[in-house]
Protein backbone atom coordinates (compact mmCIF):
# COMPACT_ATOMS: atom_id res chain seq x y z
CA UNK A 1 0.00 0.00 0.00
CA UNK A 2 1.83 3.16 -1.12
CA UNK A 3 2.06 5.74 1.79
CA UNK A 4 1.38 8.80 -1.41
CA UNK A 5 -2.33 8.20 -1.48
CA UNK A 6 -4.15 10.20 -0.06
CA UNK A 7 -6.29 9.48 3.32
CA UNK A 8 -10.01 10.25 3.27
CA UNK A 9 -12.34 10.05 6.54
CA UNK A 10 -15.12 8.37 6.04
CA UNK A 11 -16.84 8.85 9.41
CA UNK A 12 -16.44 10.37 12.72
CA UNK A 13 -18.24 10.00 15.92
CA UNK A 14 -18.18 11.48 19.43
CA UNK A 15 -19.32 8.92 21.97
CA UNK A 16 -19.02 8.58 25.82
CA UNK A 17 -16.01 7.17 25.50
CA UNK A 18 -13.82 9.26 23.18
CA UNK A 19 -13.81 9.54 19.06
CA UNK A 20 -14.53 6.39 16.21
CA UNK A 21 -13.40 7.58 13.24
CA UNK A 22 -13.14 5.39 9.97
CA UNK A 23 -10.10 6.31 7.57
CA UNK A 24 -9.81 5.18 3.64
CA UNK A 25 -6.18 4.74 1.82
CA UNK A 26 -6.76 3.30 -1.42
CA UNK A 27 -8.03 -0.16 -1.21
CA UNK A 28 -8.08 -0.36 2.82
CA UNK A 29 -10.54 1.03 5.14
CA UNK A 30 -9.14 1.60 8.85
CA UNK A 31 -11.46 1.91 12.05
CA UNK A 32 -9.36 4.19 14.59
CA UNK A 33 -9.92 4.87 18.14
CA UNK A 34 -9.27 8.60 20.40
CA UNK A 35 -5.98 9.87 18.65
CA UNK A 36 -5.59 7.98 16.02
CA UNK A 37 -5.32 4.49 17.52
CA UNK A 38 -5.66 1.63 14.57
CA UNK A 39 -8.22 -0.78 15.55
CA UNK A 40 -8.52 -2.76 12.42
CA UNK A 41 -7.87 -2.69 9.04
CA UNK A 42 -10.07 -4.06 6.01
CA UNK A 43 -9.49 -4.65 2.20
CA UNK A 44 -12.27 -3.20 0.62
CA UNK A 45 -12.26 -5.34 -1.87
CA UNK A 46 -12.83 -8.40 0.23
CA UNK A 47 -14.01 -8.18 3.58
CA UNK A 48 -12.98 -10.70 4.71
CA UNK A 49 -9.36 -11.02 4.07
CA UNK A 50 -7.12 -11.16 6.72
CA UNK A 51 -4.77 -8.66 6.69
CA UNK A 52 -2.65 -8.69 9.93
CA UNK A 53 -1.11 -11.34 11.90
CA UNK A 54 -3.04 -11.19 14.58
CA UNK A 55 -6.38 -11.96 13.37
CA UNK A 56 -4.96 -14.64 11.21
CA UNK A 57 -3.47 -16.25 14.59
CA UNK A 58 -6.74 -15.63 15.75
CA UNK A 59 -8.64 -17.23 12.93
CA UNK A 60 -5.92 -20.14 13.33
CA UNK A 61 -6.89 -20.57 16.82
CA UNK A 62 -10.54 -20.96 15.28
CA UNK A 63 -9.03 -24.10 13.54
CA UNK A 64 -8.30 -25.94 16.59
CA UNK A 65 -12.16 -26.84 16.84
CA UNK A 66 -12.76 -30.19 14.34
CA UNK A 67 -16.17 -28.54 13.26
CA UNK A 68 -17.60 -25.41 15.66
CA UNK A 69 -20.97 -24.43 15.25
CA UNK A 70 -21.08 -21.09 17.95
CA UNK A 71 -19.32 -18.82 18.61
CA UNK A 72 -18.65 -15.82 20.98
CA UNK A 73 -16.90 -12.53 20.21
CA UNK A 74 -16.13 -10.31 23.03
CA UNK A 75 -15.37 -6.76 20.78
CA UNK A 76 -16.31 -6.40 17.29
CA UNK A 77 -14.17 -3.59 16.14
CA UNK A 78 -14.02 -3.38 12.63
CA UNK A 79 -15.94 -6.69 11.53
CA UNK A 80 -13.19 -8.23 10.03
CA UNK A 81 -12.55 -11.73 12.15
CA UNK A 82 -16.66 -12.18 12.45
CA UNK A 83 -16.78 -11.86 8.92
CA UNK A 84 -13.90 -14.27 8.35
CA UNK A 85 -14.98 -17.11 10.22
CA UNK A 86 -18.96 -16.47 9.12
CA UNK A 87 -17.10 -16.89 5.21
CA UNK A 88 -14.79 -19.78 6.49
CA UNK A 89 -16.33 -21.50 8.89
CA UNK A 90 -19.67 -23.74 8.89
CA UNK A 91 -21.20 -21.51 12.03
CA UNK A 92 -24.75 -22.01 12.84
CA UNK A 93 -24.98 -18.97 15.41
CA UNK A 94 -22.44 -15.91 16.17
CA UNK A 95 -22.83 -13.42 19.07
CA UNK A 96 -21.23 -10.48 19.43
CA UNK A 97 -21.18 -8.03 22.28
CA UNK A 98 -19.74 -4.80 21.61
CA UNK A 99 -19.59 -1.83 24.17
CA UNK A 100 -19.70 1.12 21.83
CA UNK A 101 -23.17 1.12 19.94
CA UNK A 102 -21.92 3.14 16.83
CA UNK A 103 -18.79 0.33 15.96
CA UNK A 104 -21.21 -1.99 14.75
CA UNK A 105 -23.01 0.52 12.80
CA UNK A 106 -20.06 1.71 10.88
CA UNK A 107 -18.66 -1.79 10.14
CA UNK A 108 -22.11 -2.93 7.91
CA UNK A 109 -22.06 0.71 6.59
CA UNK A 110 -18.25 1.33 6.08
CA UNK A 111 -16.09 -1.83 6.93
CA UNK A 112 -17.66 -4.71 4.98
CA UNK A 113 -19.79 -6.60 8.09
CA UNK A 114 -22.58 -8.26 6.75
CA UNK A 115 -25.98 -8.48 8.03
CA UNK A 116 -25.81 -11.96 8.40
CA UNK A 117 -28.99 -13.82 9.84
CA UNK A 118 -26.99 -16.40 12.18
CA UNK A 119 -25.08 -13.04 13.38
CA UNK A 120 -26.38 -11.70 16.64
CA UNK A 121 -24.93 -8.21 18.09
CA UNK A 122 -25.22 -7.20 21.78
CA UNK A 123 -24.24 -3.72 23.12
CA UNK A 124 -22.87 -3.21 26.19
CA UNK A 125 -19.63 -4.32 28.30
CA UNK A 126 -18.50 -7.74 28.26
CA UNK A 127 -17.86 -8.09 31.62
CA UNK A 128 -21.58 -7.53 32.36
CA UNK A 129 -22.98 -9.26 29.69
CA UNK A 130 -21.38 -12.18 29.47
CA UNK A 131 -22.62 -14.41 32.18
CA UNK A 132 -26.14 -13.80 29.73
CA UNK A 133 -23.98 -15.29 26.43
CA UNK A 134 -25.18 -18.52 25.41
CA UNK A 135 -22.11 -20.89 25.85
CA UNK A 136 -20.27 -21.66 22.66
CA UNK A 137 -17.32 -23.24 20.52
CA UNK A 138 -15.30 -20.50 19.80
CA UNK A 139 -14.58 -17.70 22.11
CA UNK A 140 -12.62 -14.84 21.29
CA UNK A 141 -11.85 -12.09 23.49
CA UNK A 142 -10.45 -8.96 21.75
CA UNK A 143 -11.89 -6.07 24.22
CA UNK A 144 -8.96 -2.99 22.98
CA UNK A 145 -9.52 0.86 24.06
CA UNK A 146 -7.35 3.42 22.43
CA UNK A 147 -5.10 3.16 25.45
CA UNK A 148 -4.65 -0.94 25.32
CA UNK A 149 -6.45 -3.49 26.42
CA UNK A 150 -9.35 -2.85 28.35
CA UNK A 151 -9.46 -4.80 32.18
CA UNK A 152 -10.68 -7.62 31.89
CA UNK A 153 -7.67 -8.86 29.97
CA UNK A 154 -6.13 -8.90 33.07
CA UNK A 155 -9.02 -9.45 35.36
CA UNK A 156 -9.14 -13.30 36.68
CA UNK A 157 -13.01 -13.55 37.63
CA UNK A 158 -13.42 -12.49 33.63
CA UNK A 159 -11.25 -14.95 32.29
CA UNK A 160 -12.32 -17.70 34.17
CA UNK A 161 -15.76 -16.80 33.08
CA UNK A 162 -14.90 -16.96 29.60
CA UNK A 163 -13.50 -20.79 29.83
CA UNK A 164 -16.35 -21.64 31.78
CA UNK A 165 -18.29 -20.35 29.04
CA UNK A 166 -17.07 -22.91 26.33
CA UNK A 167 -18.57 -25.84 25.19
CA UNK A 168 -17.11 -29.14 25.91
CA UNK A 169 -14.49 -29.33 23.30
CA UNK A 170 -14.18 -25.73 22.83
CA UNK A 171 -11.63 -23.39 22.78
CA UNK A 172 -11.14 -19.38 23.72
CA UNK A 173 -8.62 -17.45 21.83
CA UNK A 174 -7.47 -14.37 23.66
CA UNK A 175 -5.72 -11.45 21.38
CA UNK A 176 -2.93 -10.44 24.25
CA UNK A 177 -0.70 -7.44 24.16
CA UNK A 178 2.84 -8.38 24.55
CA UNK A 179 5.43 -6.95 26.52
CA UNK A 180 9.17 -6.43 25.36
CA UNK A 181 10.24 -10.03 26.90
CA UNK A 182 8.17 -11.68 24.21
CA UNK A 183 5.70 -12.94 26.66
CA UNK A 184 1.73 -12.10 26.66
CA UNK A 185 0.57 -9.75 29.37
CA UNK A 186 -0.15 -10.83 32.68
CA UNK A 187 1.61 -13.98 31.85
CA UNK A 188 2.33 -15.38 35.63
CA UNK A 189 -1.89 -14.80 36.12
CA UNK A 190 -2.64 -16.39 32.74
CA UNK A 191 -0.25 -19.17 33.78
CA UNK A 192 -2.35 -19.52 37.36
CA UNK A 193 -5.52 -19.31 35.93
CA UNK A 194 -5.08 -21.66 33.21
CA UNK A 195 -2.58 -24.06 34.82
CA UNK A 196 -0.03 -23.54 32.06
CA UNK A 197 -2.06 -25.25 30.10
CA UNK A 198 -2.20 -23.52 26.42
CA UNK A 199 -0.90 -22.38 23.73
CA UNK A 200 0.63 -19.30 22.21
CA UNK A 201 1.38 -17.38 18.73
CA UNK A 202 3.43 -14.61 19.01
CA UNK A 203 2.73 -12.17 16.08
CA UNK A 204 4.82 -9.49 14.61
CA UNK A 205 2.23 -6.58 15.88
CA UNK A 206 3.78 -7.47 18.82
CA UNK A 207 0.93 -8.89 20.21
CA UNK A 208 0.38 -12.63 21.13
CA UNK A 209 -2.77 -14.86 20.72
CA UNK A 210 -3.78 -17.51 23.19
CA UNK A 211 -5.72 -20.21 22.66
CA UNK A 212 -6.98 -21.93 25.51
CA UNK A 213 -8.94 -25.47 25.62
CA UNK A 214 -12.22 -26.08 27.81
CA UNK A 215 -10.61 -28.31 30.03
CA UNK A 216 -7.31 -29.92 31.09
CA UNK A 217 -8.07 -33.14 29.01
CA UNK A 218 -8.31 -31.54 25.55
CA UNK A 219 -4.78 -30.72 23.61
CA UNK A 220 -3.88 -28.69 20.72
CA UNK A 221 -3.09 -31.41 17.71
CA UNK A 222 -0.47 -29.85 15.65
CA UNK A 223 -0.70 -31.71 13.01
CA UNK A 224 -4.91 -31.51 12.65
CA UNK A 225 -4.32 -27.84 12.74
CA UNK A 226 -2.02 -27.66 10.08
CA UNK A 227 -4.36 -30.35 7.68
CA UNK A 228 -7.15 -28.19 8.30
CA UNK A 229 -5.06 -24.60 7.16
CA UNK A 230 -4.22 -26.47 4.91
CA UNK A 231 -7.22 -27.37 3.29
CA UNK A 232 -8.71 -23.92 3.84
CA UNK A 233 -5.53 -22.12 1.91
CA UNK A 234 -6.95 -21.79 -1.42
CA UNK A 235 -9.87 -20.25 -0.60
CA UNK A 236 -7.89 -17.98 1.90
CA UNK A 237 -5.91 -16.97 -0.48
CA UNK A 238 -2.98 -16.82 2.51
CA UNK A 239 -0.71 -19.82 3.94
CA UNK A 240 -1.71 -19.98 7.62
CA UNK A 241 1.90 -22.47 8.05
CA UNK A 242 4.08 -19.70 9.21
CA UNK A 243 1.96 -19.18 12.03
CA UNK A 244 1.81 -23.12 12.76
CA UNK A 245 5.79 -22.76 12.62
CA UNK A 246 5.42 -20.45 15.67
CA UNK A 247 3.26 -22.12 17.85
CA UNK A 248 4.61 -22.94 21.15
CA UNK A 249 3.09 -24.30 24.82
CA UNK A 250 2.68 -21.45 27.11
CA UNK A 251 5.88 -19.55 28.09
């Protein structure tokens, strides 16, 4: 994408909790936070391509589930995963809960969301809403302000909650900021609270997706995961394998 063409907003809202704004540069479509804090980005052209890292780790993390039918995503922003995995993945039901009421609103008119009849959108916080969620497959927890992560990436009841939330079989895939050692945040509470027992992806935005099973009995197959990206790669368009290569057991 050539940094010469020129950047058009699209969209700009006041709410309680600081400025949305949505930003166009040729082909891509960014949704930005406060002072212009990148959210997500989206190829206009094709909603739901993957652009970054991190939601591809994130989609990956989708893969560890032999055939999901639900799933639960805690923050919306742009669209771009939800639209992914409603394209990819043969989901009977989606939930979303979102806490700011216009970022829905400007991903089906700006970013490429569709108004998909298994999709289901909640406003509200996630902390408070989420003992109401139906339980489900997939669980991803991407809850981002313009300063970081919001609390309850950090916040133990929360996270507990959302395991307890999966399905038997299922798995929650938590995008994590990472700090300058490599490691996700908060890694000595995530190791506590999840008795070491999960797996991580360490992506070049610096961030690093966890994927965490139901229960103590259920493992991350390597080799299932990497059959599955596999098989999905053409229609991708995108090798998920280099994020396979970096999988490791928590740090």
């Amino acid at each position: 994408m050539s940094d010469l063409r020129e950047e058009r907003v699209l969209a700009e809202v006041q709410d309680q909790f600081g400025l949305v704004r949505v930003l166009e540069v040729g082909d891509y479509r960014f949704l930005e936070f406060g002072d212009a804090i990148e959210q997500s980005c989206v190829f206009t052209r094709d909603p739901k391509w993957l652009e970054y890292d991190y939601t591809r780790a994130m989609f990956l993390g989708a893969l560890c589930h032999e055939a999901p039918e639900t799933a639960l995503f805690l923050g919306l922003g742009a669209g771009n995963l939800t639209q992914a995995c409603l394209s990819f993945l043969s989901l009977d039901d989606v939930e979303v809960i979102e806490l700011r009421p216009d970022v829905p609103r400007l991903a089906m008119q700006y970013l490429g969301l569709a108004d998909d009849p298994r999709l289901t959108i909640r406003i509200g916080d996630a902390l408070e809403l989420l003992d109401s969620a139906e339980s489900a497959d997939l669980i991803f927890l991407d809850l981002y302000t313009d300063t970081g992560p919001a609390v309850g990436h950090l916040a133990w009841k929360f996270l507990e909650s959302c395991q307890a939330k999966l399905s038997p079989g299922g798995w929650l895939v938590i995008n994590q900021w990472g700090t300058d050692d490599g490691k996700p945040l908060g890694a000595a509470l995530l190791r506590g609270l999840y008795h070491r027992h999960y797996w991580e992806i360490p992506v070049k935005e610096g961030n690093v997706i966890l994927l965490v099973p139901a229960d103590l009995e259920q493992v991350l197959e390597p080799t299932e995961l990497a059959a599955r990206a596999a098989a999905l790669a053409p229609r991708l368009g995108y090798s998920l394998q280099p994020l396979i290569d970096v999988l490791r057991p928590a740090s």
